[in-house]
Structure formats: C-alpha cells, structure tokens
Protein backbone atom coordinates (compact mmCIF):
# COMPACT_ATOMS: atom_id res chain seq x y z
CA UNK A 1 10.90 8.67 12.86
CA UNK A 2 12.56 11.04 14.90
CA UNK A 3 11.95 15.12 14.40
CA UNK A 4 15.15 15.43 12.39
CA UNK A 5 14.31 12.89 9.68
CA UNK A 6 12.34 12.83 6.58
CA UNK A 7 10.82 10.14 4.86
CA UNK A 8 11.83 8.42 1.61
CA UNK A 9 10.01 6.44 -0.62
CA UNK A 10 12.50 4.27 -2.89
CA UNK A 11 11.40 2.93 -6.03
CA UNK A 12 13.22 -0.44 -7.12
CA UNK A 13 13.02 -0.53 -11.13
CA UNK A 14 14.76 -2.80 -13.63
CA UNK A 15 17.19 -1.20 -16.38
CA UNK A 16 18.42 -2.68 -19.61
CA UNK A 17 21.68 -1.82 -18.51
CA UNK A 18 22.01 -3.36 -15.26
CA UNK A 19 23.90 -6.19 -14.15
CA UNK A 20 22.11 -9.30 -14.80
CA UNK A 21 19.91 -10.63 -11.79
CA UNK A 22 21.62 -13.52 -9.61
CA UNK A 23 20.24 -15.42 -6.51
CA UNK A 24 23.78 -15.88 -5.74
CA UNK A 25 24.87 -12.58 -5.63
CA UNK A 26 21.14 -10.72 -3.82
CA UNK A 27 22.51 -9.61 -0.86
CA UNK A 28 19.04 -8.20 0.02
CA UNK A 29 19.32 -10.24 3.76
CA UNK A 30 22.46 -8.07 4.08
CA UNK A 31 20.97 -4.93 3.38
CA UNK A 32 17.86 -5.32 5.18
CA UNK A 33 20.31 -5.84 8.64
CA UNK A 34 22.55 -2.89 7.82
CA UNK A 35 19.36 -0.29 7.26
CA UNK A 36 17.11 -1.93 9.64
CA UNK A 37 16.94 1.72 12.10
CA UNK A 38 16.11 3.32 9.01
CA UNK A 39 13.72 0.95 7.24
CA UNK A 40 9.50 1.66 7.62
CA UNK A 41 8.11 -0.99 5.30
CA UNK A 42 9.14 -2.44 1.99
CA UNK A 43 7.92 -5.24 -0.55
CA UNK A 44 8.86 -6.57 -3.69
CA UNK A 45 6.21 -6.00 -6.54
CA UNK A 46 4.41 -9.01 -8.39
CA UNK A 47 5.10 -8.98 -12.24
CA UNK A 48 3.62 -7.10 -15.02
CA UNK A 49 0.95 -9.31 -15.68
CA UNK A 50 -0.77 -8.43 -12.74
CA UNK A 51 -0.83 -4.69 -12.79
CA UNK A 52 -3.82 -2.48 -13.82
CA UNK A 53 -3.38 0.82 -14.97
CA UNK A 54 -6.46 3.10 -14.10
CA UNK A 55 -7.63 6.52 -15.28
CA UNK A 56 -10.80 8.44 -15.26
CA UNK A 57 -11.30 11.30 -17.81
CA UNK A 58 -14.77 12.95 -18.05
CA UNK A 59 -15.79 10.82 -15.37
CA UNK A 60 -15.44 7.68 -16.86
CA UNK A 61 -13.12 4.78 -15.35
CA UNK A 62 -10.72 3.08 -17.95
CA UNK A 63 -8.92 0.07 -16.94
CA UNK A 64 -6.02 -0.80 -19.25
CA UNK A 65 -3.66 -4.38 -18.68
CA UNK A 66 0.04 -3.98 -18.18
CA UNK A 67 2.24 -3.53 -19.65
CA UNK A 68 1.52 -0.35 -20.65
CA UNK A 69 3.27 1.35 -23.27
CA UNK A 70 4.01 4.67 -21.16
CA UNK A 71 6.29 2.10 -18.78
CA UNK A 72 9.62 1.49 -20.58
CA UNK A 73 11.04 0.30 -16.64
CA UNK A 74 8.88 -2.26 -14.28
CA UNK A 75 8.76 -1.47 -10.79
CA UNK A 76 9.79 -4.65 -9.17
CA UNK A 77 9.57 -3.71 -5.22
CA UNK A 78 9.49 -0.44 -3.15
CA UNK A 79 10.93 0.41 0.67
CA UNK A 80 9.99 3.03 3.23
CA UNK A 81 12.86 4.68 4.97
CA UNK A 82 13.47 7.78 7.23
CA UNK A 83 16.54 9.34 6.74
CA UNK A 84 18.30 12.45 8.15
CA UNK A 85 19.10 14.01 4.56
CA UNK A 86 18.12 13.26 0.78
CA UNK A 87 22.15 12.05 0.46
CA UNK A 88 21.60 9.65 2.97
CA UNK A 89 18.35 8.42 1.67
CA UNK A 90 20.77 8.00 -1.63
CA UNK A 91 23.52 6.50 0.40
CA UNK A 92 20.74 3.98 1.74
CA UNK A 93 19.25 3.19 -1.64
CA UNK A 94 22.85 2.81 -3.54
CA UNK A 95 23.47 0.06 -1.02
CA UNK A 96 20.09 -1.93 -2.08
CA UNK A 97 20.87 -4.97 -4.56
CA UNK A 98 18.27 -3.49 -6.86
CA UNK A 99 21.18 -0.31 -7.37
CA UNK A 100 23.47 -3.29 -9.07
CA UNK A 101 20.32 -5.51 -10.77
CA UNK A 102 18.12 -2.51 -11.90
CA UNK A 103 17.78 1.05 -10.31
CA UNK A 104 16.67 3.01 -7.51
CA UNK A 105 14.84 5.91 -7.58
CA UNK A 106 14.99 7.56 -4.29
CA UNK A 107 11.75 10.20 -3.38
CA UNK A 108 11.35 12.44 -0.84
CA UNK A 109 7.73 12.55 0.80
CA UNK A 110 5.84 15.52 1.24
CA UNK A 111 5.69 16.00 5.35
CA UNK A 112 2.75 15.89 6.98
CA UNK A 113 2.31 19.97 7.54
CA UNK A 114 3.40 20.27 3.82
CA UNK A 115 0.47 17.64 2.92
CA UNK A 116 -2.24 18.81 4.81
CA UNK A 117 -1.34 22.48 3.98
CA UNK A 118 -1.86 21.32 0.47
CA UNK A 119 -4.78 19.41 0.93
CA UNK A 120 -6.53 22.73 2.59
CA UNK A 121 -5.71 24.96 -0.48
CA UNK A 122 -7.31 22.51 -2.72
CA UNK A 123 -10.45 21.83 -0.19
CA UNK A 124 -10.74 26.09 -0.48
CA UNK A 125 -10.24 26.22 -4.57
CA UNK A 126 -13.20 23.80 -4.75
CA UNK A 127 -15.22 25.78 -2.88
CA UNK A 128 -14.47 28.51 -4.33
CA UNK A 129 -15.32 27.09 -7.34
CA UNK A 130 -18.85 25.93 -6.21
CA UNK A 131 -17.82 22.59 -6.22
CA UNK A 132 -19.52 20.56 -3.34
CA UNK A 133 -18.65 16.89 -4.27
C-alpha cells in the first residue's frame, strides 16, 4: 500500500433480494484478475453452522451457536483492498459477484496513526481510572 491509499475491508453478505446464486454466472476468477494491484487478502466464509457468537458481560464468557437472531444477513466471504478513495473502494466492491448474488458492504479501516492514537487514549483512561489489568 502506497502513502496515498487507504485500506478497505469489504464485507460479502447475502440479501433476500439478490439475484439468485449461479456457478455459471460467478465471475469471481474475473474479478480477482481485474483488482489484483488492489487486493490484500480475501476468503470466503464457511456457513452458519459453524460460527460462534461470543460475549462477556460481568466477566463471564457466553458462547451462543449461529445463527443468531441479531443476524438477519450471513457473511459469506470478506476481501482486503487498498484503494486511493472510499468511491473507488465502492467502484472495486460493485464489481465483486457478491454485488449481483448478495451485497457488499465496503469499510474503511482506521489507519495506523488513527489506531494507535486511539489505543493510547484508552491505555491513559484506564489509568486514570486505577485500572491496572
């Protein structure tokens, strides 16, 4: 990634409305050529059955099966891209199969100076707050 790019995370999700899947029509070979300067990492997502959602409240660890209820749209794959602008990211992502067969949601990542700034203000609230672990 080049000083003039950001990075994108984009989210492949299925939609009741899309287009219905076909192996026929997954240009996702196609795709992967035409992006390839722009593409980090990406893989598609095993199915529902396999997911875990996990949260801890009062310290204790729940571990619920998916589906959840909270999910009305499965996540079916993800790719990493650097792009110049967030309309190119979407310009990237609209040309993904998934944009036809489900959705994409296309999210900007926080930048590294914007992270670890972040990550200092919290590491000074909590000891502020006499928090030590």
């Amino acid at each position: 990634m080049t000083d003039n790019t950001q990075q994108y995370l984009l989210l492949f999700t299925d939609a009741p409305d899309a287009e219905p899947y076909s192996k026929e029509a997954d240009d996702i070979f196609d795709w992967l050529e035409a992006v390839a300067a722009h593409r980090i990492f990406g893989e598609r997502l095993t199915g529902r059955a396999d997911a875990r959602l996990v949260t801890k409240r009062q310290g204790e660890v729940f571990v619920t099966d998916a589906p959840v209820a909270e999910f009305k749209e499965w996540f079916s794959g993800f790719d990493l891209i650097s792009a110049a602008s967030l309309d190119e990211a979407v310009e990237i992502g609209s040309r993904h199969p998934c944009a036809r067969f489900g959705r994409v949601l296309v999210l900007p990542l926080m930048g590294a100076i914007e992270s670890n700034a972040l990550l200092e203000q919290t590491v000074a609230a909590r000891a502020a707050a006499g928090v030590t672990a």
